[in-house]
Protein backbone atom coordinates (compact mmCIF):
# COMPACT_ATOMS: atom_id res chain seq x y z
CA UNK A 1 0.00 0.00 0.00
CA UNK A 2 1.17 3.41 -1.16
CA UNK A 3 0.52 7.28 -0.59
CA UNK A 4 0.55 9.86 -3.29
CA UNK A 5 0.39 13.37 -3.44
CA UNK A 6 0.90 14.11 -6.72
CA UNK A 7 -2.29 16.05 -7.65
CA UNK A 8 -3.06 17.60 -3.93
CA UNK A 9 -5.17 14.46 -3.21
CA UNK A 10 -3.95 12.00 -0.56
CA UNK A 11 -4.70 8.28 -2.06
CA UNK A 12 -3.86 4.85 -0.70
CA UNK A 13 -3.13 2.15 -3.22
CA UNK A 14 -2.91 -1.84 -2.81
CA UNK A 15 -3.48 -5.43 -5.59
CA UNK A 16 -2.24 -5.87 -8.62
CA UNK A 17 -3.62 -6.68 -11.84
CA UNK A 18 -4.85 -4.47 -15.02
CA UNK A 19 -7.90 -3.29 -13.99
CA UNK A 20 -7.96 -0.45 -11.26
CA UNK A 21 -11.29 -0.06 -9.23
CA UNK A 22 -11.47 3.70 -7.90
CA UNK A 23 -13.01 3.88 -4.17
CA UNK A 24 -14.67 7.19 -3.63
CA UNK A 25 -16.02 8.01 -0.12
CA UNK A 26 -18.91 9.90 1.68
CA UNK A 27 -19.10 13.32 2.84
CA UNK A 28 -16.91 13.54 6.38
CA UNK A 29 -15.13 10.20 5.81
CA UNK A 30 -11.98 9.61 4.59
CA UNK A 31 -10.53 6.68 1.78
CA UNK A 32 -9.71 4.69 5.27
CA UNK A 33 -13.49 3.91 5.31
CA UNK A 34 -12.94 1.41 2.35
CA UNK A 35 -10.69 -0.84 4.65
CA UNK A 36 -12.97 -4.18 4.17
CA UNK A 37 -13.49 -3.49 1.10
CA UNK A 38 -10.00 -2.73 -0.61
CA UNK A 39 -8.61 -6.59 0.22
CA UNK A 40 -11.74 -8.24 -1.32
CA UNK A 41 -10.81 -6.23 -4.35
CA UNK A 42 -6.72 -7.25 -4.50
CA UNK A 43 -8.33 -11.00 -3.61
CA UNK A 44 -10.13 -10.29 -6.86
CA UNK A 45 -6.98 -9.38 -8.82
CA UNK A 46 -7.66 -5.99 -9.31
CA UNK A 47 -5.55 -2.97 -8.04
CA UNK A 48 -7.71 -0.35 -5.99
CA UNK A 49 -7.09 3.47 -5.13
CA UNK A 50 -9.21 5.29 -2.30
CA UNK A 51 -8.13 8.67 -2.11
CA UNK A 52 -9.39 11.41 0.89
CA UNK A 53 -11.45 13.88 -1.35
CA UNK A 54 -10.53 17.82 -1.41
CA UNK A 55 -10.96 18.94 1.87
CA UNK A 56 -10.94 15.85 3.43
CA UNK A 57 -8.52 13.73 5.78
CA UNK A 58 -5.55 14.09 4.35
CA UNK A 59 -6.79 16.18 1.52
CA UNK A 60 -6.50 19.54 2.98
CA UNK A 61 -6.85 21.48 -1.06
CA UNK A 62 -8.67 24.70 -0.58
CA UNK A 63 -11.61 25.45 -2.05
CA UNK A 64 -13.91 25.94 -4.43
CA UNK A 65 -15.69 21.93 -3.36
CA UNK A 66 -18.31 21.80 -6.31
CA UNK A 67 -18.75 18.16 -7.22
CA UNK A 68 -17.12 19.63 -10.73
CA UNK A 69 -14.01 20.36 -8.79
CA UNK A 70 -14.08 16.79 -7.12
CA UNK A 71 -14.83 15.05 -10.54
CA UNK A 72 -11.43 16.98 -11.50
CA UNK A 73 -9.49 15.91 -8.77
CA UNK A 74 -10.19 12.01 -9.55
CA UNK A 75 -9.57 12.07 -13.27
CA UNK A 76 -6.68 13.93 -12.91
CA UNK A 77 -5.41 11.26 -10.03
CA UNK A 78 -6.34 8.29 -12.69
CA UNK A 79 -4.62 10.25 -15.66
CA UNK A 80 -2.29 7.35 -16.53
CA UNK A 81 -5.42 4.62 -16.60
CA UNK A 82 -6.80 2.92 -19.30
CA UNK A 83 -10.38 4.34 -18.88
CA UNK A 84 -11.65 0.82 -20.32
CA UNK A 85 -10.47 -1.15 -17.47
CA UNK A 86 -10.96 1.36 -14.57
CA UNK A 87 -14.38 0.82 -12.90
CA UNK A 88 -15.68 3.27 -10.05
CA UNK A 89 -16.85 2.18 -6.79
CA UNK A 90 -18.50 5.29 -4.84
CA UNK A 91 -20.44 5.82 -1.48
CA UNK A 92 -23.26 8.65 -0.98
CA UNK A 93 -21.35 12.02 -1.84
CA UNK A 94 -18.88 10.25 -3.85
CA UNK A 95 -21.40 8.68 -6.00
CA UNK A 96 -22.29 11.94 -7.31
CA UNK A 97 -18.59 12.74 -8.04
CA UNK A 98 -18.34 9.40 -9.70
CA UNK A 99 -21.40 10.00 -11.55
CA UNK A 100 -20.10 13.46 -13.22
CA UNK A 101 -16.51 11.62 -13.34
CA UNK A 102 -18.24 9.46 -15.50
CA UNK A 103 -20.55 11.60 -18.12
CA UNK A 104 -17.79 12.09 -20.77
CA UNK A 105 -17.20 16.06 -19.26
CA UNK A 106 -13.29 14.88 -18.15
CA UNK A 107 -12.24 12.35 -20.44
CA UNK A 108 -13.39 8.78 -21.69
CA UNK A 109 -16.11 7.22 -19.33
CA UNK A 110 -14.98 4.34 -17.00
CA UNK A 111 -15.80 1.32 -18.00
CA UNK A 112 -18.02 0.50 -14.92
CA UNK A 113 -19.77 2.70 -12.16
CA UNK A 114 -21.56 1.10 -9.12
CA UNK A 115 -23.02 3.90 -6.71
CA UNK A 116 -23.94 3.00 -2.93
CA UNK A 117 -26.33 4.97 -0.19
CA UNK A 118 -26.08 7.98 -3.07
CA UNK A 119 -28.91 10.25 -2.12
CA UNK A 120 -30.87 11.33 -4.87
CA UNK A 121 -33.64 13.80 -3.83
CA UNK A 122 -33.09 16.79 -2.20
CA UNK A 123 -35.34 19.64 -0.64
CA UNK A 124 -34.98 23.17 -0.01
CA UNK A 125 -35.15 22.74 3.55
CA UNK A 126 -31.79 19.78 3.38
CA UNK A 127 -30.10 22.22 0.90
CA UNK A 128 -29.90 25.04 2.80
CA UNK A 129 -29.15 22.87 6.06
CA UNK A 130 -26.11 22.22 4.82
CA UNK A 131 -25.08 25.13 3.48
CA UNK A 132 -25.67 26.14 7.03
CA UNK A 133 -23.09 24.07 8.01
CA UNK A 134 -20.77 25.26 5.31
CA UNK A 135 -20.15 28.77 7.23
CA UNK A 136 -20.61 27.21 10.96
CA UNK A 137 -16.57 28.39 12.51
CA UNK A 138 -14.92 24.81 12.77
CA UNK A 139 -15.20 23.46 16.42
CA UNK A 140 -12.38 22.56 18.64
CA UNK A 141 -12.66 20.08 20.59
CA UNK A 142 -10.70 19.50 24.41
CA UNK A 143 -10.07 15.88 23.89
CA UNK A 144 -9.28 13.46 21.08
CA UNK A 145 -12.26 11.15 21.77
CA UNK A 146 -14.53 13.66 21.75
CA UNK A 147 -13.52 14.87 18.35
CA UNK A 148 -12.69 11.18 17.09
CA UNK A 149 -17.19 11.18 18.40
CA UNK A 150 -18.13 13.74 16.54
CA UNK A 151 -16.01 12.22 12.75
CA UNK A 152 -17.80 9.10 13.90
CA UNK A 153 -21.00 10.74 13.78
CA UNK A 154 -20.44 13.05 10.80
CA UNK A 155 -19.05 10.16 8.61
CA UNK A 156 -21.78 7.54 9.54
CA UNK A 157 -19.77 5.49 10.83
CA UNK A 158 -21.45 5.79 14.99
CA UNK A 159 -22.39 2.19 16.19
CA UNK A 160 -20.39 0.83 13.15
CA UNK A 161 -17.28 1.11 14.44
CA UNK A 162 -15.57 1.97 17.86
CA UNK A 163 -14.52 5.70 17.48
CA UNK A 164 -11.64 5.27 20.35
CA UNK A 165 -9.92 3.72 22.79
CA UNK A 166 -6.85 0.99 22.55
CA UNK A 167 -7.54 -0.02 18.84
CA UNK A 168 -9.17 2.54 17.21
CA UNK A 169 -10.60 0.97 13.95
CA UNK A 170 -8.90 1.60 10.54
CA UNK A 171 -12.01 3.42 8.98
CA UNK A 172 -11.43 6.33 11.52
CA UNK A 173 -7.85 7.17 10.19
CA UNK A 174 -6.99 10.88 8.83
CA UNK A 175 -10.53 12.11 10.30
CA UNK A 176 -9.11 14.25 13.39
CA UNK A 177 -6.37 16.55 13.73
CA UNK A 178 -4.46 18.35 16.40
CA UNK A 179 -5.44 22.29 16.43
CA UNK A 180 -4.49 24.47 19.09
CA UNK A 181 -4.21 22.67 22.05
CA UNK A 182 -7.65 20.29 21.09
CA UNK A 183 -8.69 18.71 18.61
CA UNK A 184 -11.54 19.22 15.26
CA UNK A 185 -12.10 17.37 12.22
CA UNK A 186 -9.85 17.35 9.43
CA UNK A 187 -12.62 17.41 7.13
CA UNK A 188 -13.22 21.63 5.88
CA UNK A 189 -16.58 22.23 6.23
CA UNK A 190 -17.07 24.27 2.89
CA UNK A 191 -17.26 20.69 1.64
CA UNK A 192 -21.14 21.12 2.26
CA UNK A 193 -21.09 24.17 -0.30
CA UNK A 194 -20.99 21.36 -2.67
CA UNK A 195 -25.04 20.50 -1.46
CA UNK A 196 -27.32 21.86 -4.37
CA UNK A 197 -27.13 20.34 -7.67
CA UNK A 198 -29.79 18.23 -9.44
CA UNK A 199 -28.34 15.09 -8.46
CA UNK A 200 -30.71 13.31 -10.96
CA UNK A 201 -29.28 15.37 -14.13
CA UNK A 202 -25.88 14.07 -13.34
CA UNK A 203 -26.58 10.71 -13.06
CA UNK A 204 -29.08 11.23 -16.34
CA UNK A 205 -25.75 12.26 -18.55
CA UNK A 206 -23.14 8.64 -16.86
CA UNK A 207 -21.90 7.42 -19.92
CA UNK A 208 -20.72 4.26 -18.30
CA UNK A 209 -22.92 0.85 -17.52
CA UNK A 210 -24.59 2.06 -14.28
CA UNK A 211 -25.47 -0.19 -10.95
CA UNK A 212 -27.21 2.25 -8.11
CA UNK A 213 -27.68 0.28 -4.63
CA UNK A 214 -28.47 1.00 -1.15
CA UNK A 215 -28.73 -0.79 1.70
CA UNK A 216 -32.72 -1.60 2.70
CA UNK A 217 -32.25 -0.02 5.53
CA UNK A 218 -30.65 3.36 4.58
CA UNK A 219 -32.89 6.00 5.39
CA UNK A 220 -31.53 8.42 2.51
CA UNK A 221 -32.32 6.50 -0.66
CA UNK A 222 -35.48 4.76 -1.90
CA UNK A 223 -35.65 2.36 -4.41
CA UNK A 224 -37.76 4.01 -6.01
CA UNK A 225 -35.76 6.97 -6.60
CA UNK A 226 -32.94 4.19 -7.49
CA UNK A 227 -34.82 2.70 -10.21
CA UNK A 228 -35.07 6.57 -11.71
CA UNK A 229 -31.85 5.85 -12.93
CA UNK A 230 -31.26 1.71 -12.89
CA UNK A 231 -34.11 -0.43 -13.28
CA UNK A 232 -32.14 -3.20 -11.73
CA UNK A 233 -31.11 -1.14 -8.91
CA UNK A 234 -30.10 -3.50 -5.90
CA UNK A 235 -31.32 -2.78 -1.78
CA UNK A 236 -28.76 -5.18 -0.04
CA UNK A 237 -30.79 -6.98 2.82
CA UNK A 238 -31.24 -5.68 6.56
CA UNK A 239 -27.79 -3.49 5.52
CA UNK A 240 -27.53 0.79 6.56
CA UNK A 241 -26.04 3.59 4.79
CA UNK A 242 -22.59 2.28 5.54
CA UNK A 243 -22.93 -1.12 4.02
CA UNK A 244 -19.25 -1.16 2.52
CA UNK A 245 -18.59 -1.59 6.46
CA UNK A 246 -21.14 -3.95 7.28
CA UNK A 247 -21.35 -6.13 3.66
CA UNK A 248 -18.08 -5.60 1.96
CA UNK A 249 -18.32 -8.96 0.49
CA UNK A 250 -21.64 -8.04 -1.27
CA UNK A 251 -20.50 -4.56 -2.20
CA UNK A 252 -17.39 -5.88 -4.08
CA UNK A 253 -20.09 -8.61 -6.03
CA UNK A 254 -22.01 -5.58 -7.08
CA UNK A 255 -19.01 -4.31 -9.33
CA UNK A 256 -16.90 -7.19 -9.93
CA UNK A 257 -19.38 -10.28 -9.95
């Protein structure tokens, strides 16, 4: 497993093989939230790259954080790739990045795009909620595990995984830094300035073959509003917004089986 820095994004790499399978994560997590996932893929033969998205972990680009900027940042990352064997894997906010990533706007479309827990429908009142949040001054916290809580919380990963103590788990890395004596979340949050956008117009213009899923029990996608866009969309059983850390297994089988 490697780091890279070359264009501003922080990415972890690990497998081997010719076709690369792109992990993009959920607002307030990080690329360490693919941990489950990213050895079922090398198992698979495949090579996989999760990177921290601008303003995230790592990731710490300035601004603007359009989902146009974000669809940027990945194709520049994957510049070298053979677009026909590089397939997208992409939870909640990233869907949407993969999604304009993949409409032909910034290059040849991959050749595979499986979405996860990507909400689709929006209202006025959720738009300008987080835009709210977008302008709220970044909170310090006194004490590591109370901000290590709070990137829990933000990154939907509470009651998945424990946020502290002796082993903290792997999905938590790169969400909490030190700042002046305490502690806030690495995550910049202008990254909710991003909010807005008809989400169903981007996925309407994916040039690639398309798989949209959710876990049944995700409160933030229907399938209904799935099946807008992919008449075979796929609810994985008794699984939450998170299922990449509850199912890995039948995450991967969405994109590679």
């Amino acid at each position: 497993m490697t780091a890279q820095g070359q264009t501003g994004l922080y990415a972890e790499r690990g497998g081997s093989g010719d076709r690369l399978v792109v992990l993009l994560h959920g607002l307030g997590a990080t690329g360490a939230v693919w941990h489950r996932v990213a050895p079922l893929i090398a198992a698979r033969g495949c090579r996989w790259i999760a990177p921290d998205l601008r303003g995230h972990g790592a990731s710490q680009l300035g601004g603007p954080f359009g989902f146009g900027n974000h669809a940027a940042d990945v194709t520049a990352l994957l510049a070298d790739e053979d677009p026909e064997k590089t397939l997208l894997l992409c939870h909640s906010f990233g869907g949407v990045v993969g999604a304009l990533a993949s409409g032909g706007l910034f290059g040849l479309p991959p050749a595979r795009l499986v979405t996860l827990g990507t909400k689709l429908d929006w209202d006025d009142e959720e738009i300008a909620g987080a835009h709210a949040l977008a302008v709220k001054p970044t909170r310090v916290f006194a004490t590591e595990a109370d901000a290590r809580e709070r990137f829990a919380k933000v990154s939907g990963l509470w009651g998945l995984v424990p946020p502290d103590g002796p082993e903290v788990a792997p999905e938590m890395a790169r969400g909490v830094v030190a700042e002046g004596g305490g502690y806030r979340l690495a995550m910049d949050p202008r990254v909710f300035t991003a909010v807005g956008p008809h989400i169903d117009a981007i996925f309407a213009a994916v040039k690639a073959p398309l798989r949209v899923a959710a876990g049944s029990d995700d409160p933030m996608v229907s399938l209904s509003a799935m099946q807008r866009h992919d008449t075979g969309a796929v609810q994985l059983a008794g699984q939450p917004h998170n299922a990449h850390v509850t199912a890995p297994d039948a995450v991967v089988s969405l994109l590679l089986d």
